[in-house]
N, C-alpha and C. Protein backbone atom coordinates (compact mmCIF):
# COMPACT_ATOMS: atom_id res chain seq x y z
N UNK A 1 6.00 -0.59 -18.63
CA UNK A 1 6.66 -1.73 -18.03
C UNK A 1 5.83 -2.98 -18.29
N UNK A 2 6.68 -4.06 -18.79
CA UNK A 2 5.52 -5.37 -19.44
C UNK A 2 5.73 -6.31 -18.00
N UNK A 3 4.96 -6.57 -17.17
CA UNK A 3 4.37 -7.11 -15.60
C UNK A 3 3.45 -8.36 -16.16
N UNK A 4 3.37 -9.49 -15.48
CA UNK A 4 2.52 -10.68 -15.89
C UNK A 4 3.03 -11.21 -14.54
N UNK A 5 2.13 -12.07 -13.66
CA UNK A 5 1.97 -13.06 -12.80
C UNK A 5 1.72 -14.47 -12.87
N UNK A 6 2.45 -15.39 -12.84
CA UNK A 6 2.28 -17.19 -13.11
C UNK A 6 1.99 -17.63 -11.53
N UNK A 7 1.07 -18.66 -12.22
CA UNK A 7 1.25 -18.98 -10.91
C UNK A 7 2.28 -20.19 -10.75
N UNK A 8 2.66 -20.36 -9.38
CA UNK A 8 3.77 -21.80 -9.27
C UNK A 8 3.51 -23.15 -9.52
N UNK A 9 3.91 -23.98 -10.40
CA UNK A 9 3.99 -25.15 -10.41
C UNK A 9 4.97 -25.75 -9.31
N UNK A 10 4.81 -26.99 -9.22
CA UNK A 10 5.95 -27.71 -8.45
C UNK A 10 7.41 -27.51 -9.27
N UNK A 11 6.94 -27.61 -10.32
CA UNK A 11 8.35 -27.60 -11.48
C UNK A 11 9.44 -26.46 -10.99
N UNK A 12 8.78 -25.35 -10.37
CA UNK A 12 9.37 -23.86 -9.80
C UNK A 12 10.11 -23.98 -8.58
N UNK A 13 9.85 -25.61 -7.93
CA UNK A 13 10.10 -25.22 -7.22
C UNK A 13 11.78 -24.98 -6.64
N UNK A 14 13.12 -24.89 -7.22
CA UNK A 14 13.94 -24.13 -7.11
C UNK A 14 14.21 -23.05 -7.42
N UNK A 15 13.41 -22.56 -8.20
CA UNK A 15 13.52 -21.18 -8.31
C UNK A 15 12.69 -20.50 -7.00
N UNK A 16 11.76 -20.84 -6.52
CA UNK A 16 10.57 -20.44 -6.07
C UNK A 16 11.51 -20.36 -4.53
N UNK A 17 12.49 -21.55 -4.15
CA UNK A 17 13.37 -21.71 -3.00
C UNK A 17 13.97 -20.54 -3.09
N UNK A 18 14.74 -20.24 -4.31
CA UNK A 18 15.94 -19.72 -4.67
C UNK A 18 15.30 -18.32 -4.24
N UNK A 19 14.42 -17.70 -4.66
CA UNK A 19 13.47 -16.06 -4.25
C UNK A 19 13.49 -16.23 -2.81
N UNK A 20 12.86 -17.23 -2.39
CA UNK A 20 12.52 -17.07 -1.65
C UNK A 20 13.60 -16.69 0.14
N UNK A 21 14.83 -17.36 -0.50
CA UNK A 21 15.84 -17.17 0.47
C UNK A 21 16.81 -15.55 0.17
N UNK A 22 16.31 -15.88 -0.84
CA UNK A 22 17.11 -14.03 -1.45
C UNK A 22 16.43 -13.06 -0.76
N UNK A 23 15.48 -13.10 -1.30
CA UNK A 23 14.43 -11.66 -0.39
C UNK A 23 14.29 -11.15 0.71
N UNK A 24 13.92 -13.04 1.79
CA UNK A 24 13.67 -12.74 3.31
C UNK A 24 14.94 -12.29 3.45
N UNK A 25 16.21 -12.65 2.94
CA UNK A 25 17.65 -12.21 3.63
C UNK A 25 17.83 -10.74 3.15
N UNK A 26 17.44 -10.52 2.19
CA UNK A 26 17.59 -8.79 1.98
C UNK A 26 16.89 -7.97 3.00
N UNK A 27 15.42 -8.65 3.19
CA UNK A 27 14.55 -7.84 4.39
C UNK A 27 14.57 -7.67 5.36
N UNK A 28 15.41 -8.71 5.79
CA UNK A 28 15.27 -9.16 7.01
C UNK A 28 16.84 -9.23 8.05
N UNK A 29 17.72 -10.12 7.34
CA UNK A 29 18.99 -9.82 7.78
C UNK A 29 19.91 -9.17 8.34
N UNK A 30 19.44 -7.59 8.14
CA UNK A 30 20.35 -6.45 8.91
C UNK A 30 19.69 -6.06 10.06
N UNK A 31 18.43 -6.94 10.56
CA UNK A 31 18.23 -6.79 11.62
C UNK A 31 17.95 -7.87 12.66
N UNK A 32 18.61 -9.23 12.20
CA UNK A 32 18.60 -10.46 12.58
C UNK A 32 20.05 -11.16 12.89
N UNK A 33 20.48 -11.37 13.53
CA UNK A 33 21.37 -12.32 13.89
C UNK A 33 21.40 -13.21 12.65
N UNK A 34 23.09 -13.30 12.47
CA UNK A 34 23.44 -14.25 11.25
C UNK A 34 22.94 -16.38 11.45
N UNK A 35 23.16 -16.12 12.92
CA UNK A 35 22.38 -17.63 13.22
C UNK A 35 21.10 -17.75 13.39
N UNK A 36 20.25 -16.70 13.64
CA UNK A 36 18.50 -16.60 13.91
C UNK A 36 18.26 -17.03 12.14
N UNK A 37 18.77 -16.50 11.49
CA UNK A 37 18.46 -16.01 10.49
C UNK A 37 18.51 -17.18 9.17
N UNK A 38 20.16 -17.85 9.53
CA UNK A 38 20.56 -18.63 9.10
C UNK A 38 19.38 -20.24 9.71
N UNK A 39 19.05 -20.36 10.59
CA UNK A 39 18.15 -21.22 11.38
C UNK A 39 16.55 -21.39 10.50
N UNK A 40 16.36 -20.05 9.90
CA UNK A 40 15.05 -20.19 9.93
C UNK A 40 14.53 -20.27 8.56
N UNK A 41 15.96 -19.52 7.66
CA UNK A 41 15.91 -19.73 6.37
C UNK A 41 16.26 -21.23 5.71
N UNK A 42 16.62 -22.06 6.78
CA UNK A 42 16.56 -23.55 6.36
C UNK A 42 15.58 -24.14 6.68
N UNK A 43 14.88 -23.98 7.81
CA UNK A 43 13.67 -24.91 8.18
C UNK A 43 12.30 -24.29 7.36
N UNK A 44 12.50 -22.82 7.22
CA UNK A 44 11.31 -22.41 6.02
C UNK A 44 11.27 -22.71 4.82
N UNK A 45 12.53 -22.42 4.54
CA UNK A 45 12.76 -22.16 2.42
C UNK A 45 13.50 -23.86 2.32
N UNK A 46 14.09 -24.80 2.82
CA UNK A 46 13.95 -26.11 2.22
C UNK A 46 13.31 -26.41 1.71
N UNK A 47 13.79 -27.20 0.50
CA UNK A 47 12.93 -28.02 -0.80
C UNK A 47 12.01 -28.68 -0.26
N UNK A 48 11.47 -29.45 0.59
CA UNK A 48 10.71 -30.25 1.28
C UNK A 48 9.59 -29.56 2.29
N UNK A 49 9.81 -28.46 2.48
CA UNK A 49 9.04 -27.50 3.22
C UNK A 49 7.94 -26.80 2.24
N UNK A 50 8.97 -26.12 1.28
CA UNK A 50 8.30 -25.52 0.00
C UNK A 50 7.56 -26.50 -0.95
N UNK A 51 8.05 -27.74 -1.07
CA UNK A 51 7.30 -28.65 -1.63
C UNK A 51 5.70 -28.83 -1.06
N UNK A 52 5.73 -29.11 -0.20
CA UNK A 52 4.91 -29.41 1.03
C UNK A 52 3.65 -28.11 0.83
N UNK A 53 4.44 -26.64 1.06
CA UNK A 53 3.16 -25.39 0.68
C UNK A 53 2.79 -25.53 -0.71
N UNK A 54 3.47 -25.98 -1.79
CA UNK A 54 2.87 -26.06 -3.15
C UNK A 54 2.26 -27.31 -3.45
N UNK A 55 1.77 -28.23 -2.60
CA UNK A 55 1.45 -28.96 -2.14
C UNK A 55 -0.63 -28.74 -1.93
N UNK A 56 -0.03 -27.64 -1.30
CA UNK A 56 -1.41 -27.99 0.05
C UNK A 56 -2.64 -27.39 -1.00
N UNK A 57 -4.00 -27.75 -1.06
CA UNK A 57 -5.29 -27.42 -1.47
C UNK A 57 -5.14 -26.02 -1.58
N UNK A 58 -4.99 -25.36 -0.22
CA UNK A 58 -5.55 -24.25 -0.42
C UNK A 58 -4.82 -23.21 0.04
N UNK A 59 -3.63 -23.38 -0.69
CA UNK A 59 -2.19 -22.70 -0.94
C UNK A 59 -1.88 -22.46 -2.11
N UNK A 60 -2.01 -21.01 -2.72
CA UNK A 60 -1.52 -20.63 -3.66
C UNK A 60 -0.21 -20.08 -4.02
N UNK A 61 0.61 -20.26 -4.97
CA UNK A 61 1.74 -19.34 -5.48
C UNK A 61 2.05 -18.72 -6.14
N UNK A 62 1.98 -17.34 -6.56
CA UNK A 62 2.19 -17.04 -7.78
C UNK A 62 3.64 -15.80 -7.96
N UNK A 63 4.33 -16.13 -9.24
CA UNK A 63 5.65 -15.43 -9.38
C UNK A 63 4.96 -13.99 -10.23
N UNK A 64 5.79 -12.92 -9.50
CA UNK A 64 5.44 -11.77 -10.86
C UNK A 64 7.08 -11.36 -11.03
N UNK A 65 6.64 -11.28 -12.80
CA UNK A 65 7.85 -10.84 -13.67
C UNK A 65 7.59 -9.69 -13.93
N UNK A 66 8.70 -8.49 -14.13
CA UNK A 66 8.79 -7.43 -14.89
C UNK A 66 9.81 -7.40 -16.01
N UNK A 67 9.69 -7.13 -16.98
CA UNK A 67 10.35 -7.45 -18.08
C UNK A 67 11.25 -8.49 -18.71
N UNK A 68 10.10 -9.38 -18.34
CA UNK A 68 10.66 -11.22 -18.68
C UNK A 68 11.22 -11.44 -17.02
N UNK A 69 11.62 -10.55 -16.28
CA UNK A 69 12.58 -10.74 -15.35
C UNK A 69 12.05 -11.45 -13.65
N UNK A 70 12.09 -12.65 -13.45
CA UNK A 70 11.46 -12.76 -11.89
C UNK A 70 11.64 -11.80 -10.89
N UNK A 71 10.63 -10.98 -10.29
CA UNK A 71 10.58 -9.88 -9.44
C UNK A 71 10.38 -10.37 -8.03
N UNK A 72 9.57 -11.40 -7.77
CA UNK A 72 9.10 -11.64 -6.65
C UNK A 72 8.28 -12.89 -6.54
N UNK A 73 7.20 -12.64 -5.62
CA UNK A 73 6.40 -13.85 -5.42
C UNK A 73 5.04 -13.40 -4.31
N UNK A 74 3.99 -14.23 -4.59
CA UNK A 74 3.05 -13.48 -3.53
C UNK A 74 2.36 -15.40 -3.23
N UNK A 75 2.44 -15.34 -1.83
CA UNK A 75 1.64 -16.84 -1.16
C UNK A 75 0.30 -16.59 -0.67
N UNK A 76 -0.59 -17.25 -0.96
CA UNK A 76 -1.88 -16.72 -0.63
C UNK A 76 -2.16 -18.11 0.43
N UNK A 77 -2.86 -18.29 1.25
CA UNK A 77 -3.42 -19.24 2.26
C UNK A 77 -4.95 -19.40 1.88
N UNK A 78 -5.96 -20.11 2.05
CA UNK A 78 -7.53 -20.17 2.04
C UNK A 78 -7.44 -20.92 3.17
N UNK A 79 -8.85 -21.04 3.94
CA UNK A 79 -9.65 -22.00 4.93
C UNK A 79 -8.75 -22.51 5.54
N UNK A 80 -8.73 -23.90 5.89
CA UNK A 80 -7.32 -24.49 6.99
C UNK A 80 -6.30 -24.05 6.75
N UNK A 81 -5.53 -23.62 5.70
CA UNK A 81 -4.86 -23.28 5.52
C UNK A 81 -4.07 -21.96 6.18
N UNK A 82 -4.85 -21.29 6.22
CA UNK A 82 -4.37 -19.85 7.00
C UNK A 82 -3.45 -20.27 8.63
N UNK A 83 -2.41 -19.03 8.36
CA UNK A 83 -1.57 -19.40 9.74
C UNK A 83 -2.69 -19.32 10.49
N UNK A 84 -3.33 -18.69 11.30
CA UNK A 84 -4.10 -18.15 12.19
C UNK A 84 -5.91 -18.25 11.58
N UNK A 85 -6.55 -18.79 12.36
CA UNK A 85 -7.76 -19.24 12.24
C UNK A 85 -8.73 -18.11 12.58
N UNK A 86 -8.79 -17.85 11.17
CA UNK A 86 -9.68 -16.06 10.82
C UNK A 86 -11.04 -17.09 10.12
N UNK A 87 -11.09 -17.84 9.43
CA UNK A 87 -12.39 -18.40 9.42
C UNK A 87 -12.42 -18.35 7.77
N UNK A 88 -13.39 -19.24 7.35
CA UNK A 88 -13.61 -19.46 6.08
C UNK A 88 -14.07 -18.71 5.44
N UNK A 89 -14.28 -17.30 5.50
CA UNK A 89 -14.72 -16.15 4.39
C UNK A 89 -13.52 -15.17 4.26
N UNK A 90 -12.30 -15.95 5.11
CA UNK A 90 -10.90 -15.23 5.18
C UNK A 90 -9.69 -15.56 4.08
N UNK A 91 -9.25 -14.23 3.20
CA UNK A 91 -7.78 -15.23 2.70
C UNK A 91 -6.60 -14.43 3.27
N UNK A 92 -5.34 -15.42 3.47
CA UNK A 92 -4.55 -14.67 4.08
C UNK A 92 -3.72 -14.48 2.51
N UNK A 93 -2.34 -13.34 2.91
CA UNK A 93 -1.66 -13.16 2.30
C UNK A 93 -0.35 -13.57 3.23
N UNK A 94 0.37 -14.49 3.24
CA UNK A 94 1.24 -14.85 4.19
C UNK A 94 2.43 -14.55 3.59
N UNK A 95 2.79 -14.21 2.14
CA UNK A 95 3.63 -13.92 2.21
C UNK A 95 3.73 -12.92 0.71
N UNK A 96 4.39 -11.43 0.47
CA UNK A 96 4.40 -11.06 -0.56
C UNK A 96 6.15 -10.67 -0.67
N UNK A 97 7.03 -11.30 -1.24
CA UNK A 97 8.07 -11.33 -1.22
C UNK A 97 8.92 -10.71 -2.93
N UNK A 98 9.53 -9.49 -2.77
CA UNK A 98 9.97 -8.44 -3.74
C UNK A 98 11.60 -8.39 -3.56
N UNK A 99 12.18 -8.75 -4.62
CA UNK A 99 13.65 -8.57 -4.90
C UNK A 99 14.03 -7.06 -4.77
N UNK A 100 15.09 -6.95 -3.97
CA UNK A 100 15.36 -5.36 -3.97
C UNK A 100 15.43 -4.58 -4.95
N UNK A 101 15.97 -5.19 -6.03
CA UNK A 101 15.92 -4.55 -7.25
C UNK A 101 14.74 -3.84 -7.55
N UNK A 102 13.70 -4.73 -7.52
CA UNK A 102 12.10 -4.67 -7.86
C UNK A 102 11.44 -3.44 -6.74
N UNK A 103 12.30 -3.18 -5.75
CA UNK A 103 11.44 -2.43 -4.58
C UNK A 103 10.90 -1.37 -5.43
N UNK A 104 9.97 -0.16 -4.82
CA UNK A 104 9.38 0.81 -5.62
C UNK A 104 9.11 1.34 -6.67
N UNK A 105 8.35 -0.10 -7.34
CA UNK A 105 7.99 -0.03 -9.01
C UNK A 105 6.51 -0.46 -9.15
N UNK A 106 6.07 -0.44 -8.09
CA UNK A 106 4.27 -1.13 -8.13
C UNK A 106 4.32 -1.76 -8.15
N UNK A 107 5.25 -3.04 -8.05
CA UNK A 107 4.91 -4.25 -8.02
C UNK A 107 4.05 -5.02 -6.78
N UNK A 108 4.53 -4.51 -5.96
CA UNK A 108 3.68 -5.21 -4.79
C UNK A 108 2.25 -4.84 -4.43
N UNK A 109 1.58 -3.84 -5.57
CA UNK A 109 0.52 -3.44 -5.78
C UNK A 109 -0.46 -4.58 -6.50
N UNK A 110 0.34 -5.22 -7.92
CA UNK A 110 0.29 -6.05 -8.26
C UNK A 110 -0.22 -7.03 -7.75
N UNK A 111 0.55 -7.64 -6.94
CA UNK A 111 -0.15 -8.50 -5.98
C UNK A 111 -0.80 -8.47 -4.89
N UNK A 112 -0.96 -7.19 -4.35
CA UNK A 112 -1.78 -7.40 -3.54
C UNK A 112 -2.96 -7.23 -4.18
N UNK A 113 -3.27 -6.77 -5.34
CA UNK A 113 -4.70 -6.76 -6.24
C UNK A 113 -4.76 -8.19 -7.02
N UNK A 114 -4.13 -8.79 -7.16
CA UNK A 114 -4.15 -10.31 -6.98
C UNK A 114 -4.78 -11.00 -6.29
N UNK A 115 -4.27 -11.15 -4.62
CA UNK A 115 -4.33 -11.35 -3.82
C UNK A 115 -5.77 -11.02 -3.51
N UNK A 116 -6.41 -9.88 -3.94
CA UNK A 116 -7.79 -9.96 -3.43
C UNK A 116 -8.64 -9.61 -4.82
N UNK A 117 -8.03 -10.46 -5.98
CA UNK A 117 -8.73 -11.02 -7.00
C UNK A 117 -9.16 -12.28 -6.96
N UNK A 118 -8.12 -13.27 -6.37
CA UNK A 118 -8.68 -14.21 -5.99
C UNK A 118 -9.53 -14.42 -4.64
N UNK A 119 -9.53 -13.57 -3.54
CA UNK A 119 -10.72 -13.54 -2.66
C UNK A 119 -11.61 -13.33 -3.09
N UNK A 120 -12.04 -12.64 -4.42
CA UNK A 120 -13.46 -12.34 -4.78
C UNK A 120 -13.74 -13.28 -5.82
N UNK A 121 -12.43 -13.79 -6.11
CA UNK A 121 -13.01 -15.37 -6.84
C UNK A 121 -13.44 -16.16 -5.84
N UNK A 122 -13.10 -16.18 -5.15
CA UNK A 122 -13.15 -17.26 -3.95
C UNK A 122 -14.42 -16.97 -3.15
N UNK A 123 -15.31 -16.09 -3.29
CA UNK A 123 -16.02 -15.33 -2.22
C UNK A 123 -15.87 -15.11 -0.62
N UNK A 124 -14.76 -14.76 -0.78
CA UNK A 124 -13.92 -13.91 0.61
C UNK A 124 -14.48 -12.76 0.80
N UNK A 125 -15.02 -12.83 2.32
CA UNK A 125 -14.99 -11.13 2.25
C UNK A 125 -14.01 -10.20 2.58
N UNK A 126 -12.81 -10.90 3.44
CA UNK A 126 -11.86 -9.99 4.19
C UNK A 126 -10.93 -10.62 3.31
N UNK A 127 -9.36 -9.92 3.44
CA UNK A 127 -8.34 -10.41 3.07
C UNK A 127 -6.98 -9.63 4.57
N UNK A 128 -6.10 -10.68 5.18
CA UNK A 128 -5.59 -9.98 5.99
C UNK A 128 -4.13 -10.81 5.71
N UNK A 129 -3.35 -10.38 6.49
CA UNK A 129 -1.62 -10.79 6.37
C UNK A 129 -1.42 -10.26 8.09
N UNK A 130 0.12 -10.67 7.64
CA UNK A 130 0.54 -10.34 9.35
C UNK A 130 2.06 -10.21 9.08
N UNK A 131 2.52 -9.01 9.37
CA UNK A 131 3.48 -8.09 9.47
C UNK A 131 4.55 -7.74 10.44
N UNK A 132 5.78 -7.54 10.35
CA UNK A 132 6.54 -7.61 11.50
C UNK A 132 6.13 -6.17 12.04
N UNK A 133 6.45 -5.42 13.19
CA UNK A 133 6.10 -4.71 13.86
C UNK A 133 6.79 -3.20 13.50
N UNK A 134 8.03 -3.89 13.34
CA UNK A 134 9.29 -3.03 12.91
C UNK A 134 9.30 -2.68 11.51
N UNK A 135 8.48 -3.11 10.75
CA UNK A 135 8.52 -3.28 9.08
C UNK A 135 7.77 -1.88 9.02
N UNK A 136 8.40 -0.49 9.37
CA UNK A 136 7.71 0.34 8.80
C UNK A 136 6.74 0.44 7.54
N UNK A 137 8.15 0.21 6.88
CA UNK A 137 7.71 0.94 5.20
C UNK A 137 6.49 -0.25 4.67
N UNK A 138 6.85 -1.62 4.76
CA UNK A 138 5.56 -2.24 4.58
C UNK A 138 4.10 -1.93 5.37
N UNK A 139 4.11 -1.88 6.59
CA UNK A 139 2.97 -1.48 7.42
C UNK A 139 2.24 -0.26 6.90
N UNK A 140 3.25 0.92 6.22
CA UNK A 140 2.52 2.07 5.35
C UNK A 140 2.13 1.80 4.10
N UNK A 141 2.74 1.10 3.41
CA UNK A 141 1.97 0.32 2.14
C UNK A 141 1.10 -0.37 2.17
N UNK A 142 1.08 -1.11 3.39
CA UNK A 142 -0.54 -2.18 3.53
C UNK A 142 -1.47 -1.28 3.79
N UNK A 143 -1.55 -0.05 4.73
CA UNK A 143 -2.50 0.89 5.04
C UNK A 143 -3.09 1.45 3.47
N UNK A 144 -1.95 2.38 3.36
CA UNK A 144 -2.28 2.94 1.71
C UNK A 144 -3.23 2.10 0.51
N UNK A 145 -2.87 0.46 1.17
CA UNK A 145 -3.52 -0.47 0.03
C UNK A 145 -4.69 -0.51 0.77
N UNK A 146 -5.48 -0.25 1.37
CA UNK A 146 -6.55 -0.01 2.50
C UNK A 146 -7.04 -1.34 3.43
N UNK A 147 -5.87 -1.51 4.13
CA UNK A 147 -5.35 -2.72 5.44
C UNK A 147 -5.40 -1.89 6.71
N UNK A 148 -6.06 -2.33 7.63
CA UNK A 148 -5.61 -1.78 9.01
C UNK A 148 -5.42 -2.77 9.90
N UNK A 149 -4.89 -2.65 10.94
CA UNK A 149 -4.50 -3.00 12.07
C UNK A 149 -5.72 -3.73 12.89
N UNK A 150 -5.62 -5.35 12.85
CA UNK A 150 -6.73 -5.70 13.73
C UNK A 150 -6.50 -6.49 15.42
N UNK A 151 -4.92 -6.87 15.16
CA UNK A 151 -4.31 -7.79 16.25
C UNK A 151 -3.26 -7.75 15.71
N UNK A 152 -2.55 -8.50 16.63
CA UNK A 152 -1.25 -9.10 16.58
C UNK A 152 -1.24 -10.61 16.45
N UNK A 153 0.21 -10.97 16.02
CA UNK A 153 0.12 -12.85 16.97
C UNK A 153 1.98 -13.10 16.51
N UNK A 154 2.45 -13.74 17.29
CA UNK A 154 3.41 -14.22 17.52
C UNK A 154 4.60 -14.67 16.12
N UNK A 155 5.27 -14.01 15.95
CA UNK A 155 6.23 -15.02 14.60
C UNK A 155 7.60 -15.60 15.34
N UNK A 156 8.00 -16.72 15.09
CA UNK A 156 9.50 -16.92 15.63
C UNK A 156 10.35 -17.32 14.56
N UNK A 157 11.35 -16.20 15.00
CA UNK A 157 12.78 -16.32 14.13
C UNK A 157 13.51 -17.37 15.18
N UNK A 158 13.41 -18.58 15.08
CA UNK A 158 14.41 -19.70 15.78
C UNK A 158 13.76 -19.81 17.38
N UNK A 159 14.37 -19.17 18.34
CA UNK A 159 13.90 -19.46 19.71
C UNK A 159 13.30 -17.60 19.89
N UNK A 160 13.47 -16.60 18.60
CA UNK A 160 13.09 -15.58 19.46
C UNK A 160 11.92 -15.19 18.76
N UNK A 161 11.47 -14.96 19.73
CA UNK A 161 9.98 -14.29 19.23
C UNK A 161 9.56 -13.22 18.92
N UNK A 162 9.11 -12.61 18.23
CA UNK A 162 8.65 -11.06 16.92
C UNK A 162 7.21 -11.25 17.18
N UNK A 163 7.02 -9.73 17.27
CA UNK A 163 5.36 -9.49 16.92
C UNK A 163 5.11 -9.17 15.54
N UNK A 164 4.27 -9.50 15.42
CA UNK A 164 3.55 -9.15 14.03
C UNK A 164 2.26 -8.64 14.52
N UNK A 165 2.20 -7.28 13.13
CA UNK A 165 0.46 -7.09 13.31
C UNK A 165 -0.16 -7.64 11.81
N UNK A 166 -1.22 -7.90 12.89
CA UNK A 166 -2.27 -8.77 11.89
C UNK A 166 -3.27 -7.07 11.43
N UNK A 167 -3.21 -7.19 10.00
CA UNK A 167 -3.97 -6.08 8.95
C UNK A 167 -4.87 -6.82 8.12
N UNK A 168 -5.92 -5.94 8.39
CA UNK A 168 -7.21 -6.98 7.29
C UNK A 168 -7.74 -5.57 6.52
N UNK A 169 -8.19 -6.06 5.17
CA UNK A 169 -9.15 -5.38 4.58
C UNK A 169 -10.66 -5.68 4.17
N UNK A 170 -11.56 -5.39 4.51
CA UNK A 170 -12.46 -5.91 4.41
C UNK A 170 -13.43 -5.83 2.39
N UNK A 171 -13.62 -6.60 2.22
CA UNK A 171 -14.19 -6.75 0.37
C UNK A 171 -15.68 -6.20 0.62
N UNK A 172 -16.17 -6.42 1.58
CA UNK A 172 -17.74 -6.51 1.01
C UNK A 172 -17.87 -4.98 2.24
């Protein structure tokens, strides 16, 4: 399988919208209210929002293709940047986002070895994300990728509020 990762320019950024509203609604949708859902995929994935994260210092983007084909996307956070203030030897992974098509092909392996390629560029020692609660099958893939469970903290879909667990792996 021929796999390569770009990272995002601003130039991406409708395509980068365009993934990005496809995916969360595949993942997420059949267990969200069509207005929670509809609410949050505008105030997140707007051009001006997404502009704004491809934007920031220490916000990364990068697209992975499988056979010429856009598969997904993985958002990395550094230093201020991170939702949650894990500290400057921290990178988050805030978001690794896979087209259904793409589900169970290694791709999200891909990036998460990405993801803590650039922490060891970066001299990170931990790398952590934060996960819905309910997200089985991801929560067993972050483990398997050797992530555990360190906390929780709050996500809101519109006015309702989701736990997430916070999973770190430690580099050093």
């Amino acid at each position: 399988m021929s796999i390569f990762i770009k990272k995002c320019l601003e130039d991406d950024l409708s395509l980068l919208q365009e993934i990005s509203v496809e995916t969360f609604k595949e993942t997420f949708e059949h267990q969200n209210s069509a207005e929670v859902m509809q609410a949050y995929v505008d105030k997140a994935f707007n051009k001006e929002q997404l502009k704004k994260e491809l934007s920031t210092a220490s916000s990364e983007f990068y697209f992975i293709y499988s056979k010429a084909e856009i598969a997904g996307y993985l958002k990395v956070n550094m230093n201020a940047a991170q939702s949650e203030s894990m500290g400057n030897d921290s990178l988050e992974i805030e978001r690794i986002y896979l087209r259904r098509a793409f589900h169970k092909q290694g791709l999200g392996k891909y990036l998460i070895n990405k993801a803590i390629d650039i922490a060891v560029e970066q001299n990170k020692e931990k790398v952590w994300l934060g996960v819905w609660e309910r997200n089985g099958s991801a929560i067993a893939f972050y483990a398997k990728m050797g992530f555990a469970q360190t906390g929780t903290h709050s996500f809101y879909m519109g006015d309702e509020e989701q736990t997430d667990y916070i999973m770190t792996k430690t580099l050093i």
